[in-house]
N, C-alpha and C. Protein backbone atom coordinates (compact mmCIF):
# COMPACT_ATOMS: atom_id res chain seq x y z
N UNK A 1 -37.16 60.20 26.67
CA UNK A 1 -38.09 59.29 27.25
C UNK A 1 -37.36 58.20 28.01
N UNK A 2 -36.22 57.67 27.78
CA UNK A 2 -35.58 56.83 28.34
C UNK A 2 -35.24 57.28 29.66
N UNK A 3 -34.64 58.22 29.48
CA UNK A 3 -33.83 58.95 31.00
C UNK A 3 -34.93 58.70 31.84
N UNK A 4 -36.26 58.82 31.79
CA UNK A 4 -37.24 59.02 32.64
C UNK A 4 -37.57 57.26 33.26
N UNK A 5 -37.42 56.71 33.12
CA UNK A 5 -37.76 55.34 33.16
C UNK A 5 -36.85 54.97 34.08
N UNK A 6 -37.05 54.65 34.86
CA UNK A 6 -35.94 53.84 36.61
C UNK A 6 -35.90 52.87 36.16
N UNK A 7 -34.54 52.02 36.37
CA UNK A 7 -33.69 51.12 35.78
C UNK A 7 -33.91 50.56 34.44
N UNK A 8 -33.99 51.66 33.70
CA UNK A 8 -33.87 50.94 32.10
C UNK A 8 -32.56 52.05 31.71
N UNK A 9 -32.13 51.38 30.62
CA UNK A 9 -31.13 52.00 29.94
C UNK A 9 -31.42 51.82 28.27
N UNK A 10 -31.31 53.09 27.65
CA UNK A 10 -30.82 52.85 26.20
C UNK A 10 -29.97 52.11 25.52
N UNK A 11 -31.45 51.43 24.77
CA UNK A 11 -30.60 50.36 23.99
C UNK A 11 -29.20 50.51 23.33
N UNK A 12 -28.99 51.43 23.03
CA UNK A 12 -27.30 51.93 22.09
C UNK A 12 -26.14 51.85 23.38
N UNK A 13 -26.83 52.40 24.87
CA UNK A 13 -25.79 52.01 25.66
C UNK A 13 -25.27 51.15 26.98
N UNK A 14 -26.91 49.91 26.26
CA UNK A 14 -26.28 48.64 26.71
C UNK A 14 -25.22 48.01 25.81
N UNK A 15 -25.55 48.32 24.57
CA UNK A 15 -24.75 47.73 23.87
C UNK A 15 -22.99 48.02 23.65
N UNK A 16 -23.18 49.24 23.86
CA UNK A 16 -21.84 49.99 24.41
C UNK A 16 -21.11 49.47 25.35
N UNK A 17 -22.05 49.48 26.25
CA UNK A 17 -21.53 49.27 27.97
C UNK A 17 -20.70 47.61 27.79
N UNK A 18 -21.46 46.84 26.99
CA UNK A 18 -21.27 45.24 27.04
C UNK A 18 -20.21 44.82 25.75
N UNK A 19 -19.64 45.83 25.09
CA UNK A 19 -18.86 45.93 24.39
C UNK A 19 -17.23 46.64 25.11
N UNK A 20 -17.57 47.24 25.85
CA UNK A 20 -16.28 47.73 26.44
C UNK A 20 -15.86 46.78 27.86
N UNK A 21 -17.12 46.23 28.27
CA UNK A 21 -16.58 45.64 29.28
C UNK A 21 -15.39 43.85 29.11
N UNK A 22 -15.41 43.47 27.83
CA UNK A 22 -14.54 42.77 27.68
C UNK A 22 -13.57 43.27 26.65
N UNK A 23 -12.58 42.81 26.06
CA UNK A 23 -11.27 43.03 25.58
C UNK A 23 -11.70 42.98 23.77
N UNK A 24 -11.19 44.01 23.52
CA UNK A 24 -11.22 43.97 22.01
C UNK A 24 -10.87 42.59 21.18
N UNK A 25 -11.13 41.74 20.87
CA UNK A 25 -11.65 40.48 19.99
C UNK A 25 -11.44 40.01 18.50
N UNK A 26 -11.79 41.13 18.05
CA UNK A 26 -11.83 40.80 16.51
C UNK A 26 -10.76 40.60 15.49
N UNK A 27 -9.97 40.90 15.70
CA UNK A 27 -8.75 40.84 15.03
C UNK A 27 -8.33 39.41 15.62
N UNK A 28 -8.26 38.76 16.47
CA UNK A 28 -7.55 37.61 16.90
C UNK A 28 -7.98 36.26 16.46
N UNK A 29 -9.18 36.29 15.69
CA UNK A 29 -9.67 35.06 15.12
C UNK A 29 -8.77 34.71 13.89
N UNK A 30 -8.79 36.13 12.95
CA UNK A 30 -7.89 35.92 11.99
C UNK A 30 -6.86 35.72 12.55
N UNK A 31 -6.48 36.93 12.90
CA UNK A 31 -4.36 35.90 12.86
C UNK A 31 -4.32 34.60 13.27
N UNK A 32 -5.52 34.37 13.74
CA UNK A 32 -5.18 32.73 14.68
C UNK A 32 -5.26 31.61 13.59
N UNK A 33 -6.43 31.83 12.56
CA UNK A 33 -6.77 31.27 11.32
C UNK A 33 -5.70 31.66 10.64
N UNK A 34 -5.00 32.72 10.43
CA UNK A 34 -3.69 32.58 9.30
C UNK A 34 -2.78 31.88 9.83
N UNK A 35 -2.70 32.08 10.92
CA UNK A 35 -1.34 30.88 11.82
C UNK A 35 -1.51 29.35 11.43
N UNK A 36 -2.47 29.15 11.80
CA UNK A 36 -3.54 27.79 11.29
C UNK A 36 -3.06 27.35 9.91
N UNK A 37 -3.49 28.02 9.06
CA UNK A 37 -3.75 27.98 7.65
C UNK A 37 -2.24 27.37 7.17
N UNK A 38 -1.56 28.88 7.39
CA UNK A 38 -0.20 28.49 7.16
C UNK A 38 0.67 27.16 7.34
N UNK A 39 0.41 26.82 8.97
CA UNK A 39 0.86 25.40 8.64
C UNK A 39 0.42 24.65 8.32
N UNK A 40 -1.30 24.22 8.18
CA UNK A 40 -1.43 23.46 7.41
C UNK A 40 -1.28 23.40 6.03
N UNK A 41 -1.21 24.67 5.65
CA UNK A 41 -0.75 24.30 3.67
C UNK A 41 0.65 23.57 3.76
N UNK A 42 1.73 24.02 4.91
CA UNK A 42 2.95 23.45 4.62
C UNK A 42 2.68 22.43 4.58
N UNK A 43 2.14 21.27 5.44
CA UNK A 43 1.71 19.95 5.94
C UNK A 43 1.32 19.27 4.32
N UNK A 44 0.14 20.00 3.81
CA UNK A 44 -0.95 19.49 2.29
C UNK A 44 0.64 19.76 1.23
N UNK A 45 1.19 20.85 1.15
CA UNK A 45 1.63 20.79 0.22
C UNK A 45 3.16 19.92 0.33
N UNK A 46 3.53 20.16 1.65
CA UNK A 46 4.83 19.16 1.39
C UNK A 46 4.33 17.42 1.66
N UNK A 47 3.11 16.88 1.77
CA UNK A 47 2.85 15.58 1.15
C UNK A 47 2.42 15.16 0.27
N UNK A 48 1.88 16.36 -0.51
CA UNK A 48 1.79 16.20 -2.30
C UNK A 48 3.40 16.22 -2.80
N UNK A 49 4.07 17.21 -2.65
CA UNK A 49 5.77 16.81 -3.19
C UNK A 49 5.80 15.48 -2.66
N UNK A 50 5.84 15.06 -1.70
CA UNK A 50 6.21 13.84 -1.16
C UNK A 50 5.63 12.84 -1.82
N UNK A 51 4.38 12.76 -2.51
CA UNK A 51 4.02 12.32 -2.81
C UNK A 51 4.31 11.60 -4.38
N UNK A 52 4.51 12.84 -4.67
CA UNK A 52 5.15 13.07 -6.55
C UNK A 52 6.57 12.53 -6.40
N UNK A 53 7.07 12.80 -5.19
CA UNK A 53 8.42 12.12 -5.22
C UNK A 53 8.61 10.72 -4.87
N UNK A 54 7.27 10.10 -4.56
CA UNK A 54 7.70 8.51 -4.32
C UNK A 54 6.77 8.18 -6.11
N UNK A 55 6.03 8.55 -6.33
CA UNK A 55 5.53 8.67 -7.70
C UNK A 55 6.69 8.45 -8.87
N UNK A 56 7.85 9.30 -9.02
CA UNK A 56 8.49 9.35 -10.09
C UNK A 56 9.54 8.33 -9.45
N UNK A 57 10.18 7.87 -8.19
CA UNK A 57 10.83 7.18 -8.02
C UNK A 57 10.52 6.15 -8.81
N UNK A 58 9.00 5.63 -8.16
CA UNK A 58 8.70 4.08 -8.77
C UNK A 58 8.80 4.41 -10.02
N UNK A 59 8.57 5.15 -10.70
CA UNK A 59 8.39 4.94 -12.16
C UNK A 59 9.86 5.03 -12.63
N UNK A 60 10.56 5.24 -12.12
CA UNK A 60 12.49 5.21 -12.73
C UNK A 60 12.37 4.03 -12.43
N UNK A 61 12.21 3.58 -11.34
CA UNK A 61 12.68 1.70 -11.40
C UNK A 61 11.78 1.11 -12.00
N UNK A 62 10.60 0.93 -12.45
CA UNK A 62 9.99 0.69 -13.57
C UNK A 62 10.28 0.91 -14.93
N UNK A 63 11.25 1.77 -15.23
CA UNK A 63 11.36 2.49 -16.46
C UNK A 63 12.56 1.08 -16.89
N UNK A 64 13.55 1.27 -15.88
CA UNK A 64 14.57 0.64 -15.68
C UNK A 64 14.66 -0.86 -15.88
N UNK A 65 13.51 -1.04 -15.07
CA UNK A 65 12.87 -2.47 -15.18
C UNK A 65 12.69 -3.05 -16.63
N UNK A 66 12.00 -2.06 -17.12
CA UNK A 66 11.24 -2.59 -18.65
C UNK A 66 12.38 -2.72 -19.85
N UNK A 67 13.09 -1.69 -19.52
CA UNK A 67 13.61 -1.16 -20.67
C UNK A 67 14.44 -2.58 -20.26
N UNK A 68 15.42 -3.16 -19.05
CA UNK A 68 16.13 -4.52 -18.70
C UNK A 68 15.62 -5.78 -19.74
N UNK A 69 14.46 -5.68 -19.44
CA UNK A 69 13.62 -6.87 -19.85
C UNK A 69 13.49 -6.75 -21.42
N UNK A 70 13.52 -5.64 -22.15
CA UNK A 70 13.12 -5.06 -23.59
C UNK A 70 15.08 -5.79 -23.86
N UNK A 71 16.17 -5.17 -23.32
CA UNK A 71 17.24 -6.10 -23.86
C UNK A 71 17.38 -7.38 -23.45
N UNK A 72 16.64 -7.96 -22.98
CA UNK A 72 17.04 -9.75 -22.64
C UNK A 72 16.08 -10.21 -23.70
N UNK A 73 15.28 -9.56 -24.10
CA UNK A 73 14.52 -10.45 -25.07
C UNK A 73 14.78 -10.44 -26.70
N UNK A 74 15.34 -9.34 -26.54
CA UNK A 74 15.45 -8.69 -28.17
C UNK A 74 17.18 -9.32 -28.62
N UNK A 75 17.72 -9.43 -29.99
CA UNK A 75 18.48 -9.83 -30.31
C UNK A 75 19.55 -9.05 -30.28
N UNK A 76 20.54 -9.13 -29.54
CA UNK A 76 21.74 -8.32 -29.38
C UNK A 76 22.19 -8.02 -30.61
N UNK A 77 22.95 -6.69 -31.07
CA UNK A 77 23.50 -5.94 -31.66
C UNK A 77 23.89 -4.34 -31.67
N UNK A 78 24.30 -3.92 -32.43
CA UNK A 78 25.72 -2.65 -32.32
C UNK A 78 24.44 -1.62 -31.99
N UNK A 79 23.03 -1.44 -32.99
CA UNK A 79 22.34 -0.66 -33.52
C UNK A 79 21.15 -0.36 -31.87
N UNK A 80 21.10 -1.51 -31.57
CA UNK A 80 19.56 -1.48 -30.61
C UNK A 80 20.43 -0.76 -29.03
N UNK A 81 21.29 -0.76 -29.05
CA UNK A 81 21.68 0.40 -27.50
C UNK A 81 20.13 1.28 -27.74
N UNK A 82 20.30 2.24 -28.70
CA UNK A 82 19.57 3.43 -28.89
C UNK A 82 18.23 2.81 -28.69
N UNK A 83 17.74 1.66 -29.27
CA UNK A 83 16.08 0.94 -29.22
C UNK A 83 15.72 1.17 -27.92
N UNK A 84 17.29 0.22 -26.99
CA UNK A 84 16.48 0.33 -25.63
C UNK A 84 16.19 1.65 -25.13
N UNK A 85 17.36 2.42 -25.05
CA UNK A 85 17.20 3.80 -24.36
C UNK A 85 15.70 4.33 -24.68
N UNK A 86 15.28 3.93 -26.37
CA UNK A 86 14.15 4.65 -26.31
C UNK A 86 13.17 3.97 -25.49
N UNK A 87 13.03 2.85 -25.21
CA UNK A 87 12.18 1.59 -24.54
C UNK A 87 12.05 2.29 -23.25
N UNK A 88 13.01 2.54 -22.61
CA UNK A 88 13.20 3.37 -21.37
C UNK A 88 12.10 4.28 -21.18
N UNK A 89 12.59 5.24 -21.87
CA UNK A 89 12.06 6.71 -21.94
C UNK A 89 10.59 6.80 -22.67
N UNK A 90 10.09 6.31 -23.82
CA UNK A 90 8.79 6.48 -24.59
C UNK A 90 8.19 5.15 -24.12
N UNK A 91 8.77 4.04 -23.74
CA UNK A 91 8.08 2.50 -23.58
C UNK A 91 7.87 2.02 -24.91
N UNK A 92 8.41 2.34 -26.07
CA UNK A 92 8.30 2.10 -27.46
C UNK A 92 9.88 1.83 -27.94
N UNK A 93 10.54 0.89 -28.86
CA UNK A 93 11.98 1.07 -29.26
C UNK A 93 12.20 2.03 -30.47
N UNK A 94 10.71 2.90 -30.95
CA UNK A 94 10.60 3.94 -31.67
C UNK A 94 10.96 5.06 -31.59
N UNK A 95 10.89 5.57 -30.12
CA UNK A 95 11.08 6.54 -29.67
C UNK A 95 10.23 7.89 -29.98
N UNK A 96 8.82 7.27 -29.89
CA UNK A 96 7.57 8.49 -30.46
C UNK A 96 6.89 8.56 -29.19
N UNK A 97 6.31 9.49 -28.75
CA UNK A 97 5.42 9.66 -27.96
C UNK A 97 6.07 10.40 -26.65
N UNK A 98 5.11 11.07 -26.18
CA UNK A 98 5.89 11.15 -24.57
C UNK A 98 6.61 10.68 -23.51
N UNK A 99 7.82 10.99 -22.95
CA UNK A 99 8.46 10.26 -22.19
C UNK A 99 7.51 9.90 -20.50
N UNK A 100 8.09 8.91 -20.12
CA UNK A 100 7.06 8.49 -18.82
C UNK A 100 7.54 9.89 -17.75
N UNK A 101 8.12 10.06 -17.79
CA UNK A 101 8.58 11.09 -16.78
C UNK A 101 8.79 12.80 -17.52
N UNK A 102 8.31 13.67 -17.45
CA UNK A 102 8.77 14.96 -17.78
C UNK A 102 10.30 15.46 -17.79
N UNK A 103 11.30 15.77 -18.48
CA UNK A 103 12.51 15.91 -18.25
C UNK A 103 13.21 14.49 -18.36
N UNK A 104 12.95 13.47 -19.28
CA UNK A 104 14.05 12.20 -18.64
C UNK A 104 14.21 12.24 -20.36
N UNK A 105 15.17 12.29 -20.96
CA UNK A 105 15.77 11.79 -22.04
C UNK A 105 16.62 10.48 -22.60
N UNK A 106 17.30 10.13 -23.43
CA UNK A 106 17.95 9.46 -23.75
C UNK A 106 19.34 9.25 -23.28
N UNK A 107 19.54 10.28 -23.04
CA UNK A 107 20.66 10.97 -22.59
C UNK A 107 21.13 10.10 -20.99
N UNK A 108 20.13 9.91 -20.18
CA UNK A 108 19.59 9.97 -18.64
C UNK A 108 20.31 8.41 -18.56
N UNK A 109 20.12 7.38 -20.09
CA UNK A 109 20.08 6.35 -19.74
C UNK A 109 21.56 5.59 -20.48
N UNK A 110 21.56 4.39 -19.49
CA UNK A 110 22.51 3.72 -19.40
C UNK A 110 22.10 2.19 -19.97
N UNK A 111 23.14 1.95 -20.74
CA UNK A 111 22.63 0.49 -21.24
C UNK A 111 24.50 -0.30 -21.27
N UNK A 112 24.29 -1.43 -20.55
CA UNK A 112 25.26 -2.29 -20.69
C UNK A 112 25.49 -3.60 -20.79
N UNK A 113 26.33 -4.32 -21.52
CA UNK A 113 26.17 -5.60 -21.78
C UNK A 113 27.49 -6.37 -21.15
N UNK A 114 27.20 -6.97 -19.89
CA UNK A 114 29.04 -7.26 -18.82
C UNK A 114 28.69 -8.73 -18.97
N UNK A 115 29.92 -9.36 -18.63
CA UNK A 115 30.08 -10.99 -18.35
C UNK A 115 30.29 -10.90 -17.35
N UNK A 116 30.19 -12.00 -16.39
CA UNK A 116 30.85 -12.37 -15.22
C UNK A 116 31.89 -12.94 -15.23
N UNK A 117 32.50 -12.50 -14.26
CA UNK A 117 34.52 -13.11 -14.05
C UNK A 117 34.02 -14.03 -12.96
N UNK A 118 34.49 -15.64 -13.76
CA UNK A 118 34.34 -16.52 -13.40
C UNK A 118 35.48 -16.40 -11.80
N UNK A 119 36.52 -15.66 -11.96
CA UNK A 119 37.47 -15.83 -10.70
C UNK A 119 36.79 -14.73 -9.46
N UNK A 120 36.67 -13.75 -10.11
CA UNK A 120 36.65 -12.79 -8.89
C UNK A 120 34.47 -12.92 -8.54
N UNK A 121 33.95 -12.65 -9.72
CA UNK A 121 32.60 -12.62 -9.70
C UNK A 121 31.84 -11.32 -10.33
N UNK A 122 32.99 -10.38 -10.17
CA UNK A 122 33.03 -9.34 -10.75
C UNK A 122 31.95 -8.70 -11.85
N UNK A 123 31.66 -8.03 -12.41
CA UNK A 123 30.95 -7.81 -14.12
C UNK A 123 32.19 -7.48 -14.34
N UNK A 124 32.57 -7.79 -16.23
CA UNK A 124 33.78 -7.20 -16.53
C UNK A 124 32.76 -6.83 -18.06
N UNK A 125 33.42 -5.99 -18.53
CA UNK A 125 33.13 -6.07 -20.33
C UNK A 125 33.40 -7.04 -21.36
N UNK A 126 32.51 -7.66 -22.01
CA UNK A 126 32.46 -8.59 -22.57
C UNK A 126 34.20 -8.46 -23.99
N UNK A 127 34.72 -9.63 -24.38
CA UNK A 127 35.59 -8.88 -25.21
C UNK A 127 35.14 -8.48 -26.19
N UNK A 128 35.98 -7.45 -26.84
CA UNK A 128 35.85 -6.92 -28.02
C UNK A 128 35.93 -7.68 -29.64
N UNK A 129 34.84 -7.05 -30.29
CA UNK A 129 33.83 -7.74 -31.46
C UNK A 129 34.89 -7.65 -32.81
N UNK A 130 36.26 -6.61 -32.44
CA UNK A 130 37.21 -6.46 -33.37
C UNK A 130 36.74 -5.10 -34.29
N UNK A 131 35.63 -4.58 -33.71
CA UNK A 131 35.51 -3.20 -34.65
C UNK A 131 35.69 -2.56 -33.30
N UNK A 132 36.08 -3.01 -31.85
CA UNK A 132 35.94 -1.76 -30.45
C UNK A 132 34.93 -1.97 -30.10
N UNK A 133 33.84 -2.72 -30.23
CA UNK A 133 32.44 -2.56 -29.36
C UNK A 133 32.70 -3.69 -28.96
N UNK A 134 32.33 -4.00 -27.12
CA UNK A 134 32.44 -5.47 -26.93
C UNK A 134 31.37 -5.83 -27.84
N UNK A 135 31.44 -7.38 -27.70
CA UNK A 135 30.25 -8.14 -28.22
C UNK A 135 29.81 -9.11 -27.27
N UNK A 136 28.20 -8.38 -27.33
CA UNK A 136 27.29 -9.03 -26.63
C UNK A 136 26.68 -9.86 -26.83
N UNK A 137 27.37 -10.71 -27.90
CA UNK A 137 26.69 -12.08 -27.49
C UNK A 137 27.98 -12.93 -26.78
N UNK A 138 28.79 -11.81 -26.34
CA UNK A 138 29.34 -13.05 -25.26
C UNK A 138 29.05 -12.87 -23.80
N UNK A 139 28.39 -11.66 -23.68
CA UNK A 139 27.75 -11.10 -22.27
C UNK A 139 26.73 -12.09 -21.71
N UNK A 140 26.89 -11.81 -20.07
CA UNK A 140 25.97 -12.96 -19.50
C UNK A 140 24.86 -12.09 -19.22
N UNK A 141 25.01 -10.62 -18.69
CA UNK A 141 23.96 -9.79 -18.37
C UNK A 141 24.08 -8.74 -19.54
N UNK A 142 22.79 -7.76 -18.75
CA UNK A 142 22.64 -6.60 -19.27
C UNK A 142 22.48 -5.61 -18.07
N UNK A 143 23.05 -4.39 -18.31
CA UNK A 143 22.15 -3.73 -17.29
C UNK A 143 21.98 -2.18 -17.88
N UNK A 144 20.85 -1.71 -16.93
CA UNK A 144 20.25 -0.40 -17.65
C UNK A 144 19.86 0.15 -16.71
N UNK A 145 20.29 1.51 -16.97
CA UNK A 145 20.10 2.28 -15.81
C UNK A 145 19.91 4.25 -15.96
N UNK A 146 19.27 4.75 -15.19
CA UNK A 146 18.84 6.15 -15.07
C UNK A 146 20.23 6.72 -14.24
N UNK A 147 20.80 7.92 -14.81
CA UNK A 147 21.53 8.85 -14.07
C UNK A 147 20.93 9.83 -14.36
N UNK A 148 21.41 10.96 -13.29
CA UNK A 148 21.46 12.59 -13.23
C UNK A 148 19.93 12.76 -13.59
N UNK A 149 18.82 12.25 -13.04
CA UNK A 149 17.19 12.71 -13.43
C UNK A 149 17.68 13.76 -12.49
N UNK A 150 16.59 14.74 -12.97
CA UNK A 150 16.01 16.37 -11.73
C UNK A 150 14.86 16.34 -11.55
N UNK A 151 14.47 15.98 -10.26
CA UNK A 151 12.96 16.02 -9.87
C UNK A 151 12.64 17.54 -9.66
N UNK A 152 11.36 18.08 -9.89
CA UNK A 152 11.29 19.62 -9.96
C UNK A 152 10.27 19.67 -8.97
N UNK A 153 10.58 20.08 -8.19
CA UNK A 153 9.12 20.42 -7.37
C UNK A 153 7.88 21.76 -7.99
N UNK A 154 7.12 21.07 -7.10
CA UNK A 154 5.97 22.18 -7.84
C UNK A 154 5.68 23.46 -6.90
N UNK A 155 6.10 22.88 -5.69
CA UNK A 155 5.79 24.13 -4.56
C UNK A 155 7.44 23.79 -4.00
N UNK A 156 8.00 24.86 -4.00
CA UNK A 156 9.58 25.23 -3.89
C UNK A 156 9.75 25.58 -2.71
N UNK A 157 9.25 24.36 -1.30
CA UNK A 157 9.42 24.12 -0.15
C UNK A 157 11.02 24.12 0.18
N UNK A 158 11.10 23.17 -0.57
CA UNK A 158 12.44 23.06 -0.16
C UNK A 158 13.65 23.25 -1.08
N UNK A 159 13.61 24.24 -2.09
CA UNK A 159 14.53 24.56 -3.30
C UNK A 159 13.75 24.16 -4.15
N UNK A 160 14.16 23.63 -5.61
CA UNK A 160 13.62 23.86 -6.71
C UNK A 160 13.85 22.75 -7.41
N UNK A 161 14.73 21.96 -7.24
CA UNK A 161 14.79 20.77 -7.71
C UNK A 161 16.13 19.49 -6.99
N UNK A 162 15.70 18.87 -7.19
CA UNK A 162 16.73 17.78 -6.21
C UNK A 162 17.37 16.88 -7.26
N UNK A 163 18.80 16.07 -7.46
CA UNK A 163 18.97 14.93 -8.68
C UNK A 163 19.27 13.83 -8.01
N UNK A 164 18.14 13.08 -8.46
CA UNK A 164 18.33 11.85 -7.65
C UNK A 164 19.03 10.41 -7.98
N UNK A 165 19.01 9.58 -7.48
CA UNK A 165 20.44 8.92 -7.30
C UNK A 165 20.39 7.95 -8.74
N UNK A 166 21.30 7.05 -8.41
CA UNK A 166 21.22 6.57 -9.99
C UNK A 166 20.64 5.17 -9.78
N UNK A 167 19.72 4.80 -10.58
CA UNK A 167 19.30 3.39 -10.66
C UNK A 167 19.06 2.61 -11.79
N UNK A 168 19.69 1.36 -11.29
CA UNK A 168 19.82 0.01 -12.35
C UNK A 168 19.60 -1.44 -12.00
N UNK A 169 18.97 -1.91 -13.26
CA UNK A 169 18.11 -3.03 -13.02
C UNK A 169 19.55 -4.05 -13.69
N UNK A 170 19.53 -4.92 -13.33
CA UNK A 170 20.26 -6.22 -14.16
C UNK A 170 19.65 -7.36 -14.48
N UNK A 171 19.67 -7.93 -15.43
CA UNK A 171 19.15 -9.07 -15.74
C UNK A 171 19.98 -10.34 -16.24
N UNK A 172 19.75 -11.28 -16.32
CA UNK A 172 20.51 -12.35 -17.16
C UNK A 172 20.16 -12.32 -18.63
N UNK A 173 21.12 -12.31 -19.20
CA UNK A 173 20.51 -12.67 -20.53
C UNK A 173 20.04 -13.90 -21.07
N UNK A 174 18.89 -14.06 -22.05
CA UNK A 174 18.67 -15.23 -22.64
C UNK A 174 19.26 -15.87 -23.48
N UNK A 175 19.76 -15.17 -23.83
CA UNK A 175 20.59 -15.84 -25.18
C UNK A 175 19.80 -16.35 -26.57
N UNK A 176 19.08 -15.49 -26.43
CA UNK A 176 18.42 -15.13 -27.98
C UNK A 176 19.23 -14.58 -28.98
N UNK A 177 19.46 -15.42 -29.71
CA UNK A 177 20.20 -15.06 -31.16
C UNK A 177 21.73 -14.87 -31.34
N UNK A 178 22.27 -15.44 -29.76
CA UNK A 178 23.80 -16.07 -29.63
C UNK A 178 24.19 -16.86 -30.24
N UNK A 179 25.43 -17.33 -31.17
CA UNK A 179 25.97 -18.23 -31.53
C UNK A 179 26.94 -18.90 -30.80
């Protein structure tokens, strides 16, 4: 019945006809959307690392911070090194609970008790208490500090983990419980 009809055509081969007359199509949306995609996940996911990585920074110099402030207040002796370290790491001189950071131990941290050299300006080590430990109650500072942390990434953009640098807070001491 169609054939018979002057200028009409079957519907199946207009649709034909208007399908061949431009360039095959379909496939090019996707790859264009995976091209797409792709870099934007790099973009989302390397400013979430980036993100986690200014995240745990602050919290090492915070850690650092506190734990500084936890030895200027507390009464110097042989036993509390270990208090602070835990002060550091749990925010407790107990050493119960979770550390602020995943991976940061006792181990990580640094605790010291220096005088200043009145000539040069120097920190030197306070002298010795006569058992080998200086003694800090002749120290003017303290300082405390994070080595060798490993930040771990979560999406392994760029390797798998990085160790970042070392940081330390100093303080003056008060002289709580100096003679």
């Amino acid at each position: 019945m169609w054939e018979k009809m002057p200028f009409t055509q079957h519907p199946m081969n207009r649709s034909t006809r208007k399908r061949s007359l431009r360039p095959n199509q379909r496939g090019q949306t996707l790859v264009e959307f995976a091209l797409v995609a792709m870099v934007l996940l790099v973009i989302v996911f390397g400013l979430i690392e980036f993100a986690r990585g200014v995240w745990t920074w602050n919290t090492i110099v915070q850690a650092t911070r506190a734990g500084a402030r936890f030895a200027v207040v507390e009464t110097p002796n042989l036993a509390n090194d270990d208090a602070i370290k835990n002060y550091v790491v749990y925010l407790n001189s107990a050493g119960t609970g979770d550390p602020v950071l995943p991976g940061l131990t006792t181990s990580n941290v640094t605790v010291s008790f220096l005088k200043i050299d009145l000539g040069s300006g120097a920190y030197v080590a306070p002298p010795n208490n006569g058992s080998g430990q200086p003694n800090k109650y002749l120290a003017d500072v303290v300082q405390v500090g994070i080595t060798g942390y490993n930040f771990n990434f979560v999406v392994p953009i760029l390797g798998t983990s990085i160790t970042l640098p070392a940081f330390t807070t100093t303080l003056a001491l008060e002289g709580l419980g100096a003679t």
